[in-house]
N, C-alpha and C. Protein backbone atom coordinates (compact mmCIF):
# COMPACT_ATOMS: atom_id res chain seq x y z
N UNK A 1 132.51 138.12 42.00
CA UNK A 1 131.08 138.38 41.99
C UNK A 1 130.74 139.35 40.87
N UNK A 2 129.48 139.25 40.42
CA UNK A 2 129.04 140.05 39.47
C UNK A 2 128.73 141.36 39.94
N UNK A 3 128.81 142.78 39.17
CA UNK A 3 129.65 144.18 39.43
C UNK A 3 127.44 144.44 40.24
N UNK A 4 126.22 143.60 40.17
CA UNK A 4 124.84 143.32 40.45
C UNK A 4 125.37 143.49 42.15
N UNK A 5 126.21 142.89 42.75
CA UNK A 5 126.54 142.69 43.91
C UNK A 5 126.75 144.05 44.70
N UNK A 6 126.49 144.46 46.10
CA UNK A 6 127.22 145.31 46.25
C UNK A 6 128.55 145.99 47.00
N UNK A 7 129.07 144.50 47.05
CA UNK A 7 130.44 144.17 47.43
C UNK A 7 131.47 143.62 45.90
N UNK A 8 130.92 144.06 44.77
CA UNK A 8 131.79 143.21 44.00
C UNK A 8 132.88 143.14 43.86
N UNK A 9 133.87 142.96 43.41
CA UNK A 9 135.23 142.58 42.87
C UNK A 9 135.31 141.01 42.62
N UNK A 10 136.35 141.55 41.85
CA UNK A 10 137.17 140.54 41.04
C UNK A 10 137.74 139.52 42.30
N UNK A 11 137.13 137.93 41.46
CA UNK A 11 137.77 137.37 42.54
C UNK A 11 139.12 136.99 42.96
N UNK A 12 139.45 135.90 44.38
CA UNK A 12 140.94 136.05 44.64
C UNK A 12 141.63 135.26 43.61
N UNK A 13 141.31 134.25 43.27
CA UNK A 13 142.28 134.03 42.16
C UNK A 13 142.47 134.47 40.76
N UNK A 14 141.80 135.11 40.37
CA UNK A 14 142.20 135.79 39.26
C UNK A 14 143.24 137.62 39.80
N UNK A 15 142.39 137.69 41.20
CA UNK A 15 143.50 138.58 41.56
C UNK A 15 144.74 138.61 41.90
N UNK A 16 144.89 137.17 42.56
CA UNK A 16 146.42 136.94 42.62
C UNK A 16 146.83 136.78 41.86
N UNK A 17 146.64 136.23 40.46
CA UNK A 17 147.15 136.08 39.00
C UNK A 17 147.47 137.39 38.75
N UNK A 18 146.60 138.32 38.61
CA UNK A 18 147.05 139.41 38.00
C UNK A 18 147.58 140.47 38.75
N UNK A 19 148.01 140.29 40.25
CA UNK A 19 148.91 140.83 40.83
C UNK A 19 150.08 140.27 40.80
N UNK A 20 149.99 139.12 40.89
CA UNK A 20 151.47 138.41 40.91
C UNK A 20 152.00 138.30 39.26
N UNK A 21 151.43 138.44 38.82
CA UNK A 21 152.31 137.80 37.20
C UNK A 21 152.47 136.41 37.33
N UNK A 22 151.72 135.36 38.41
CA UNK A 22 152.32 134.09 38.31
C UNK A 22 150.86 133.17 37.61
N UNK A 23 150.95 132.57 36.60
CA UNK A 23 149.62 131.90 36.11
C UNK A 23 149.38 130.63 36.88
N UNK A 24 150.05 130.06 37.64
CA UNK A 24 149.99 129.16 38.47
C UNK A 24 150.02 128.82 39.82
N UNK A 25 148.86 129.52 40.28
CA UNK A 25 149.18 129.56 41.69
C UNK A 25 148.61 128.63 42.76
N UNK A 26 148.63 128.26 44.32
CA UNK A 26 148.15 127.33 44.73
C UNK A 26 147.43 128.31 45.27
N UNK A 27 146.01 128.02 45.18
CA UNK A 27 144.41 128.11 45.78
C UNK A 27 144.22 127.17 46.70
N UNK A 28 144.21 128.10 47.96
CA UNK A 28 143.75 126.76 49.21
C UNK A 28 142.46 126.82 49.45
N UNK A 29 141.17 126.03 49.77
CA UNK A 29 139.80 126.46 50.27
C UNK A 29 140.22 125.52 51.48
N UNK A 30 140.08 126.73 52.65
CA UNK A 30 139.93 125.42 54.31
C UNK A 30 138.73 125.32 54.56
N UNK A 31 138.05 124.33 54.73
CA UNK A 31 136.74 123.65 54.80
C UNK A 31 135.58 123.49 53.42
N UNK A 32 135.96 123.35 52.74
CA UNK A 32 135.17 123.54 51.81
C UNK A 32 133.62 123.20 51.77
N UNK A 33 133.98 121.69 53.23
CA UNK A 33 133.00 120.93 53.43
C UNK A 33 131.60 121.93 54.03
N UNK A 34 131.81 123.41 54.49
CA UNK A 34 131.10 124.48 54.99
C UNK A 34 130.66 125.47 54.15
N UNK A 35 131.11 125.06 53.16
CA UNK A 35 130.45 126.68 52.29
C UNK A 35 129.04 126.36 52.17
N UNK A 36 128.80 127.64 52.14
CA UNK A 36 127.06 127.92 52.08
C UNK A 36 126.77 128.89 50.79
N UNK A 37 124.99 128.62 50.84
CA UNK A 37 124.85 129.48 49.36
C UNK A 37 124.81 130.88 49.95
N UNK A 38 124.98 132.15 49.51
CA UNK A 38 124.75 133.54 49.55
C UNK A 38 123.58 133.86 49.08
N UNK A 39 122.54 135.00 49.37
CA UNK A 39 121.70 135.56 48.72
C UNK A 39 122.08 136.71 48.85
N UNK A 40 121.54 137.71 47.62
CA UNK A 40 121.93 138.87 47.45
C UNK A 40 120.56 139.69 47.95
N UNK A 41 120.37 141.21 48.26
CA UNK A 41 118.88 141.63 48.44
C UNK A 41 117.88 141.45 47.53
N UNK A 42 118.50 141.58 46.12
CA UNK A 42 117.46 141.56 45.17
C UNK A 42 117.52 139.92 44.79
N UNK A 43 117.67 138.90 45.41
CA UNK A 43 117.81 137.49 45.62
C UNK A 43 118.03 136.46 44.92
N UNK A 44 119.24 137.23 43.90
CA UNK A 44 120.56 135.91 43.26
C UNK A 44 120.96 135.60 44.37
N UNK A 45 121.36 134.43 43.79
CA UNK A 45 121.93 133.29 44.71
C UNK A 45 123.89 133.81 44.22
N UNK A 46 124.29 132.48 44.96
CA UNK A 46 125.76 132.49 44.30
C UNK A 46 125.98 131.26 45.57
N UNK A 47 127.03 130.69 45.41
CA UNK A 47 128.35 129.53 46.39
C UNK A 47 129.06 129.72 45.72
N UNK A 48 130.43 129.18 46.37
CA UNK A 48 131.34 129.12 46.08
C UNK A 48 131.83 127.82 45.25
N UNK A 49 130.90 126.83 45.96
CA UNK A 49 131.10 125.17 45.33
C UNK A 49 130.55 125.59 43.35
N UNK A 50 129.00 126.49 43.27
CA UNK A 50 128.65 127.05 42.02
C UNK A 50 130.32 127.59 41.28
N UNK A 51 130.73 128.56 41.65
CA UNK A 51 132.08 128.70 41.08
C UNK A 51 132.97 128.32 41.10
N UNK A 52 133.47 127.23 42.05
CA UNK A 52 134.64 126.64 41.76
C UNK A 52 134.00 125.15 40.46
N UNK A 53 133.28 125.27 40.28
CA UNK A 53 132.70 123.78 39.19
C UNK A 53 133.73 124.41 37.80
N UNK A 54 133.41 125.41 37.44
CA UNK A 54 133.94 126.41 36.20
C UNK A 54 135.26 126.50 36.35
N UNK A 55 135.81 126.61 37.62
CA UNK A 55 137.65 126.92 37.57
C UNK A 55 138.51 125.50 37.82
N UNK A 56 137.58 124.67 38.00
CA UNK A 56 138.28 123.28 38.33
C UNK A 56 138.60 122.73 37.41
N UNK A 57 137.18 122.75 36.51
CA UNK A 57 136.86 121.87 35.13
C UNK A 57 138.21 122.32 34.08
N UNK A 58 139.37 121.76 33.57
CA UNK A 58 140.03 122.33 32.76
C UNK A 58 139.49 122.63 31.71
N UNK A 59 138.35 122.10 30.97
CA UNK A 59 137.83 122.70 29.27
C UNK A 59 137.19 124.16 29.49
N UNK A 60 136.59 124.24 30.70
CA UNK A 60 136.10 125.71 31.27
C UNK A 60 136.73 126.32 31.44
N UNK A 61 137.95 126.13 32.43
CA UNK A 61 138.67 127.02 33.49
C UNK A 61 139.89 127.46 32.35
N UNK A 62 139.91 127.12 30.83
CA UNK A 62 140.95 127.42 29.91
C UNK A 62 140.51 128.59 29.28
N UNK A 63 138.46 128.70 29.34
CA UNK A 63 137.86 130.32 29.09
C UNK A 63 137.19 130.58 29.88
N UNK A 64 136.96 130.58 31.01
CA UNK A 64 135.95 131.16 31.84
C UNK A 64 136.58 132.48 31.88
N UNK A 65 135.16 132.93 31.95
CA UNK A 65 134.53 134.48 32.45
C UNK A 65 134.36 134.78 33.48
N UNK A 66 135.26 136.39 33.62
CA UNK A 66 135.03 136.65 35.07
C UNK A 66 133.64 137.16 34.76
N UNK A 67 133.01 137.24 35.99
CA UNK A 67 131.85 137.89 36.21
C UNK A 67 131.84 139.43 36.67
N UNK A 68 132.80 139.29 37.58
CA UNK A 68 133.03 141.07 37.52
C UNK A 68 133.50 141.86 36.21
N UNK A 69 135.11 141.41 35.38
CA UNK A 69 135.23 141.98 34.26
C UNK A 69 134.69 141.72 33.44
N UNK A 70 133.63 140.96 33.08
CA UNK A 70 133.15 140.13 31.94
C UNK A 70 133.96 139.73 30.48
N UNK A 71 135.39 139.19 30.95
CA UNK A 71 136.27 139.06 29.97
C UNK A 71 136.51 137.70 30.66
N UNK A 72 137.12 136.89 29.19
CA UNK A 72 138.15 135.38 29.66
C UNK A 72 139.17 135.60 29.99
N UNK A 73 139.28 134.99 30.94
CA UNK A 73 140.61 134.70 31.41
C UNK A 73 141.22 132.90 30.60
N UNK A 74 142.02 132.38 31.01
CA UNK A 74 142.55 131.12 31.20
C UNK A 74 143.14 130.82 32.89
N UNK A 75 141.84 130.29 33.29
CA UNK A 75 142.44 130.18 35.10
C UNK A 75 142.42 128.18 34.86
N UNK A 76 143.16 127.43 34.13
CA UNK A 76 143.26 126.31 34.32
C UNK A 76 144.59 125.94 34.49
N UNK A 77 145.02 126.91 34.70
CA UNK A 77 146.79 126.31 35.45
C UNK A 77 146.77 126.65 37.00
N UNK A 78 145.77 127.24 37.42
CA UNK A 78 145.92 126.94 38.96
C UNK A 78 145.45 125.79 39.58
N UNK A 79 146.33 125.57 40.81
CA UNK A 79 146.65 124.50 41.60
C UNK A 79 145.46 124.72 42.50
N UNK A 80 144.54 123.53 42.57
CA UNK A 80 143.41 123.52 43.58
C UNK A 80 144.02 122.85 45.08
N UNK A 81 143.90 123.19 46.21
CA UNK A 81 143.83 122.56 47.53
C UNK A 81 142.43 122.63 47.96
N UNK A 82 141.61 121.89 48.34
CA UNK A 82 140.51 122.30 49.29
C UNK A 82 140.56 120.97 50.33
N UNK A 83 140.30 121.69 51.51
CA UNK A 83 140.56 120.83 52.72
C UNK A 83 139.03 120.43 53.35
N UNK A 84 138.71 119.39 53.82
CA UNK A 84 137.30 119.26 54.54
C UNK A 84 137.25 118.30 55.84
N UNK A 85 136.20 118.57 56.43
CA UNK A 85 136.10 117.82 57.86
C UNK A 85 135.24 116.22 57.81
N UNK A 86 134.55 116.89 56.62
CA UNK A 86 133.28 115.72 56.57
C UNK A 86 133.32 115.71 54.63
N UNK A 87 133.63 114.98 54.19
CA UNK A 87 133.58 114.67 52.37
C UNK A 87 131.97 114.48 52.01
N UNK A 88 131.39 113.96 53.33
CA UNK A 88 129.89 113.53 52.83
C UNK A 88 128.82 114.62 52.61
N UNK A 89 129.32 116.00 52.90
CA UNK A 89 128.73 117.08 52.67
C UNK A 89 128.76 117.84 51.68
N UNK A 90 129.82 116.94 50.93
CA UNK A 90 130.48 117.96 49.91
C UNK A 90 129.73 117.54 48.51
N UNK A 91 129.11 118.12 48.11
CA UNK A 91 128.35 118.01 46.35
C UNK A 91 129.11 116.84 45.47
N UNK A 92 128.49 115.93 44.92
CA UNK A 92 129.00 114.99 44.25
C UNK A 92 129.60 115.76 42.80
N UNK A 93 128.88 116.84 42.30
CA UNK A 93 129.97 116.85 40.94
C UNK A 93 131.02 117.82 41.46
N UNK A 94 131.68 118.33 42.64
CA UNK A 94 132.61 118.85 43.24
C UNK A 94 134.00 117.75 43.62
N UNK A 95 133.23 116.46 44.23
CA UNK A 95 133.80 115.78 44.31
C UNK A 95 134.35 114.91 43.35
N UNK A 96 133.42 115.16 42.38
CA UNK A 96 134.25 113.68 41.08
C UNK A 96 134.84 114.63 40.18
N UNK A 97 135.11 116.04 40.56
CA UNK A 97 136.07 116.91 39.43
C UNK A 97 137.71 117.17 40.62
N UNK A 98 138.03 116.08 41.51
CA UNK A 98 139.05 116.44 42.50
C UNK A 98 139.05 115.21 43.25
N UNK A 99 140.55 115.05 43.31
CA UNK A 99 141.21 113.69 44.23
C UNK A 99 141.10 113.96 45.38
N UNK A 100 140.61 112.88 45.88
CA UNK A 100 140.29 112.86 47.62
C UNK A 100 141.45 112.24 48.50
N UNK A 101 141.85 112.85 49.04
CA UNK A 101 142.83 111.91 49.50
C UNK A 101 142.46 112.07 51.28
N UNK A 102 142.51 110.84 51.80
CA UNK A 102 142.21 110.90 53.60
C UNK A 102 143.38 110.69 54.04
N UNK A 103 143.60 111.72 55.28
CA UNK A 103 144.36 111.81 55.98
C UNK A 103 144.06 111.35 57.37
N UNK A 104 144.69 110.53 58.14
CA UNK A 104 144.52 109.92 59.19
C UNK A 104 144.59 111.36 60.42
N UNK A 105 144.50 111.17 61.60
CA UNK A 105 144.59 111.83 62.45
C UNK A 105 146.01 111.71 63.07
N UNK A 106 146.33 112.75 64.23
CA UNK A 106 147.44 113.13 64.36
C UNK A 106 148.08 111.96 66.10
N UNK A 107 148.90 111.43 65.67
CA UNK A 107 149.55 110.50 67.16
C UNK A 107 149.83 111.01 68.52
N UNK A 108 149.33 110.47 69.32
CA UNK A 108 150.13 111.14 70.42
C UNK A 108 150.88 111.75 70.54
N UNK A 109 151.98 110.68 69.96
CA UNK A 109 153.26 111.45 69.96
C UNK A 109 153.68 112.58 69.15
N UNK A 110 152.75 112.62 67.63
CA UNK A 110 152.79 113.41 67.43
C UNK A 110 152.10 114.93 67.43
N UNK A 111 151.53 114.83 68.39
CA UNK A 111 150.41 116.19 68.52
C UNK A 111 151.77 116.58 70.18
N UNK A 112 152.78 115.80 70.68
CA UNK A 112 153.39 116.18 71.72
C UNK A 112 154.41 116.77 71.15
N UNK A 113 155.28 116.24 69.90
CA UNK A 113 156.11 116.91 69.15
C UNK A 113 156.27 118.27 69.06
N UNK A 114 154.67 118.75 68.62
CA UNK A 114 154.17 119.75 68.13
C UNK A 114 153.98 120.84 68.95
N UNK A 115 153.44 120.02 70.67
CA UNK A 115 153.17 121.23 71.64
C UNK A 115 154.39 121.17 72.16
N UNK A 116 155.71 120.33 72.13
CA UNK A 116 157.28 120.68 72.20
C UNK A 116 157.58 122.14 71.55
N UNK A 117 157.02 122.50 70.14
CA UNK A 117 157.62 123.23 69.45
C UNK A 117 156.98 124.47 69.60
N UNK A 118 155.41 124.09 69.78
CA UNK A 118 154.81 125.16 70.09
C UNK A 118 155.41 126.26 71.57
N UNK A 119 155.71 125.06 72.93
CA UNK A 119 155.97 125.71 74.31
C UNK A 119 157.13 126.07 73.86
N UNK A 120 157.96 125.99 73.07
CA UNK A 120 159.72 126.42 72.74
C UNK A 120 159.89 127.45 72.14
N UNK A 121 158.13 128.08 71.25
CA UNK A 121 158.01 129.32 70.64
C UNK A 121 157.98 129.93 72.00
N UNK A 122 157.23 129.73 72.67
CA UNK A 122 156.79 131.02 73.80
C UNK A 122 157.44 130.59 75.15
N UNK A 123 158.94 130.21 75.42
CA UNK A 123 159.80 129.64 76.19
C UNK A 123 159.03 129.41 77.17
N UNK A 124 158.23 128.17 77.24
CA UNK A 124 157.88 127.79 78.10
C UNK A 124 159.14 126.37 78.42
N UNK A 125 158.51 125.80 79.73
CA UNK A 125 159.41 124.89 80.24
C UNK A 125 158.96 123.34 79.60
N UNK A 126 160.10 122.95 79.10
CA UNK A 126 159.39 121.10 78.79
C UNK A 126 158.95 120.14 79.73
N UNK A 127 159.26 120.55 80.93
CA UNK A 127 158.63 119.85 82.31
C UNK A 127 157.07 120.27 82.38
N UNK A 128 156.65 121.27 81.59
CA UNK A 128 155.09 121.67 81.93
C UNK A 128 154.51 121.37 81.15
N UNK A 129 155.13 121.39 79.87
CA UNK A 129 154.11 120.45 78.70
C UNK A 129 154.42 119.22 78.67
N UNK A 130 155.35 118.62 79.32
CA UNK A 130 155.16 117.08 79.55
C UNK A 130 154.17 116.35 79.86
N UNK A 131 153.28 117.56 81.18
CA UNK A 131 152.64 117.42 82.03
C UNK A 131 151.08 116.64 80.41
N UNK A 132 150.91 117.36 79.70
CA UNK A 132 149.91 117.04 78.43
C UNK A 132 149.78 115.93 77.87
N UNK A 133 150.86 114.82 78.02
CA UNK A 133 150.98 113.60 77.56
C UNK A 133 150.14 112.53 78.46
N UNK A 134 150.21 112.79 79.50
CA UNK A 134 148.82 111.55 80.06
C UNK A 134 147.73 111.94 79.59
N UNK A 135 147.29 113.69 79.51
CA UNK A 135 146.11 113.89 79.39
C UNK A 135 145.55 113.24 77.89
N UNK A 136 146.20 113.43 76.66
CA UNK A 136 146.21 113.24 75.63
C UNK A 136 145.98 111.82 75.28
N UNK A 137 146.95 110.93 76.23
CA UNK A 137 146.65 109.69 75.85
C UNK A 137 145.59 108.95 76.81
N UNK A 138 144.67 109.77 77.50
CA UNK A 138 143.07 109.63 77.80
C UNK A 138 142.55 109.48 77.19
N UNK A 139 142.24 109.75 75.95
CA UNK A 139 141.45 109.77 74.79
C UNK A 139 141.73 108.79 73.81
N UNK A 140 140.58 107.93 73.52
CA UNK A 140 140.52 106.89 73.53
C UNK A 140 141.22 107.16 71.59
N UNK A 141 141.54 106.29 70.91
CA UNK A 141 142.62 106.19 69.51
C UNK A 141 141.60 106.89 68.46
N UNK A 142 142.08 107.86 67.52
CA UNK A 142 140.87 108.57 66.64
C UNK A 142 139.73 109.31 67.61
N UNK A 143 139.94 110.19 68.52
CA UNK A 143 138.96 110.80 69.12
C UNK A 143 139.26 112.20 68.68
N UNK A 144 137.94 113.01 68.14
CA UNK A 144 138.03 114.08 67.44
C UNK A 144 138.95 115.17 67.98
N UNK A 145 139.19 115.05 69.54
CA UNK A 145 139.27 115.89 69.96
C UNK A 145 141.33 115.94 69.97
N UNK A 146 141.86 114.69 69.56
CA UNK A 146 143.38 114.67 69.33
C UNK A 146 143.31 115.49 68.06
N UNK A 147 144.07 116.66 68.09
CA UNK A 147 144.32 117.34 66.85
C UNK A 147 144.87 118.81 67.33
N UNK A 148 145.53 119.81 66.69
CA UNK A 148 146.42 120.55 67.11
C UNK A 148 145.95 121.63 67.76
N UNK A 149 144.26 122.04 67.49
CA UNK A 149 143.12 123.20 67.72
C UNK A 149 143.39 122.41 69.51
N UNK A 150 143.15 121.40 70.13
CA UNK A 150 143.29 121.11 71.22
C UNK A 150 144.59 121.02 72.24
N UNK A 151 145.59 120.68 71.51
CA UNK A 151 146.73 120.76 71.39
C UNK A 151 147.05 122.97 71.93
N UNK A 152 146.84 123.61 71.06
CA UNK A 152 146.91 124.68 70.96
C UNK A 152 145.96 125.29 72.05
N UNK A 153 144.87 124.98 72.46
CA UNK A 153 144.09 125.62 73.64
C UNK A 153 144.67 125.01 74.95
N UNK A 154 145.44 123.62 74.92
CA UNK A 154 145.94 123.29 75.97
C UNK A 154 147.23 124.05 76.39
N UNK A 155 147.74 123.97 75.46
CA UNK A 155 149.18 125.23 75.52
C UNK A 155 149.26 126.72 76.32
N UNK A 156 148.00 127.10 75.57
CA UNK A 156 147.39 128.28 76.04
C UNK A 156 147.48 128.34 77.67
N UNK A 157 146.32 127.50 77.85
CA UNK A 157 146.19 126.86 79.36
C UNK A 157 147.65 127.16 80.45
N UNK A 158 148.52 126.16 80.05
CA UNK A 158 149.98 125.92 80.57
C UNK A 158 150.27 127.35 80.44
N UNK A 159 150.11 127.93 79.30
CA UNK A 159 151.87 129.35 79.59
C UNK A 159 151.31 129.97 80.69
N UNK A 160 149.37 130.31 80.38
CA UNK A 160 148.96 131.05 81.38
C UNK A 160 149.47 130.95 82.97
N UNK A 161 149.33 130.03 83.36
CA UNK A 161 149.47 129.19 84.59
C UNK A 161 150.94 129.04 85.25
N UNK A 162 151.84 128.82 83.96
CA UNK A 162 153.28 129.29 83.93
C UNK A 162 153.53 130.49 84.27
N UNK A 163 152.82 131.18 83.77
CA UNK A 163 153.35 133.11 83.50
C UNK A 163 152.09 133.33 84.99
N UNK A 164 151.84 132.81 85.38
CA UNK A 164 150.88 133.21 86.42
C UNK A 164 151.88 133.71 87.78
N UNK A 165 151.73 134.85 88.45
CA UNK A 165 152.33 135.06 89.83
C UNK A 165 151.57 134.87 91.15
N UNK A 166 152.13 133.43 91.53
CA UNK A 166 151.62 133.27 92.71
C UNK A 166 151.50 134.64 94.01
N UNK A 167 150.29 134.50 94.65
CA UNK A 167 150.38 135.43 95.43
C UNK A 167 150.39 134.84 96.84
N UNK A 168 150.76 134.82 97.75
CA UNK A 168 150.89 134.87 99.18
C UNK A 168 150.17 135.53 100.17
């Protein structure tokens, strides 16, 4: 952000560059499909989708300017990830500067794998998360709700109930 802000600093990837000594680093954005614009009090704008256009673009991102130091850098050897829920939200010149790739949703079997490994972190019993596999395959094939965030609150559920002391 520009030093106008009154939170500024230098942003994270040029800070991890110049903490790490590494010019190539992987930049993850999780959801990208959510960023929103900012207003400032005196009412610049800013997003994040606005600044990542400049660090994506390689003919830019080989001189872009920070805005806090007001010096070039070369940020076009970092590795972009950005992850999203919905692509149709996402700005068309965001999208045609980055490969889309869709990822299917997660299998029964494999979202059971997972709460295997998860109940084996927190020694739970495999007879109690077994118990998760009918529930799971209730849900009818591609239903939003198969995925590990559910997976993980169901877990929750079980140790509680596990670790629970019956009373008499």
């Amino acid at each position: 952000m520009t030093r106008g802000w009154g939170t500024s600093e230098p942003g994270r990837p040029l800070e991890t560059i110049l903490d790490s000594q590494i010019k190539n680093p992987v930049v993850i954005i999780d959801e990208i499909c959510k960023a929103g614009i900012i207003q400032s009090t005196n009412g610049t704008t800013t997003s994040v989708l606005h600044a990542l256009l400049g660090l994506i673009e390689p003919t830019s991102a080989s001189k872009w300017e920070c805005p806090f130091f007001k010096l070039s850098f070369d940020m076009s050897k970092i590795n972009w990830i950005m992850t999203a829920n919905c692509v149709d939200t996402i700005p068309v010149p965001l999208k045609t500067r980055c490969r889309i790739v869709h990822l299917g949703g997660m299998s029964v079997d494999e979202l059971m794998q997972a709460a295997y490994l998860m109940a084996r972190d927190r020694n739970m019993s495999r007879a109690t998360v077994s118990s998760l596999q009918p529930l799971l395959e209730a849900y009818p094939a591609s239903h939003p709700s198969l995925n590990l965030r559910t997976v993980m609150r169901l877990i929750d559920g079980l140790e509680s109930v596990e670790n629970h002391q019956m009373v008499h």
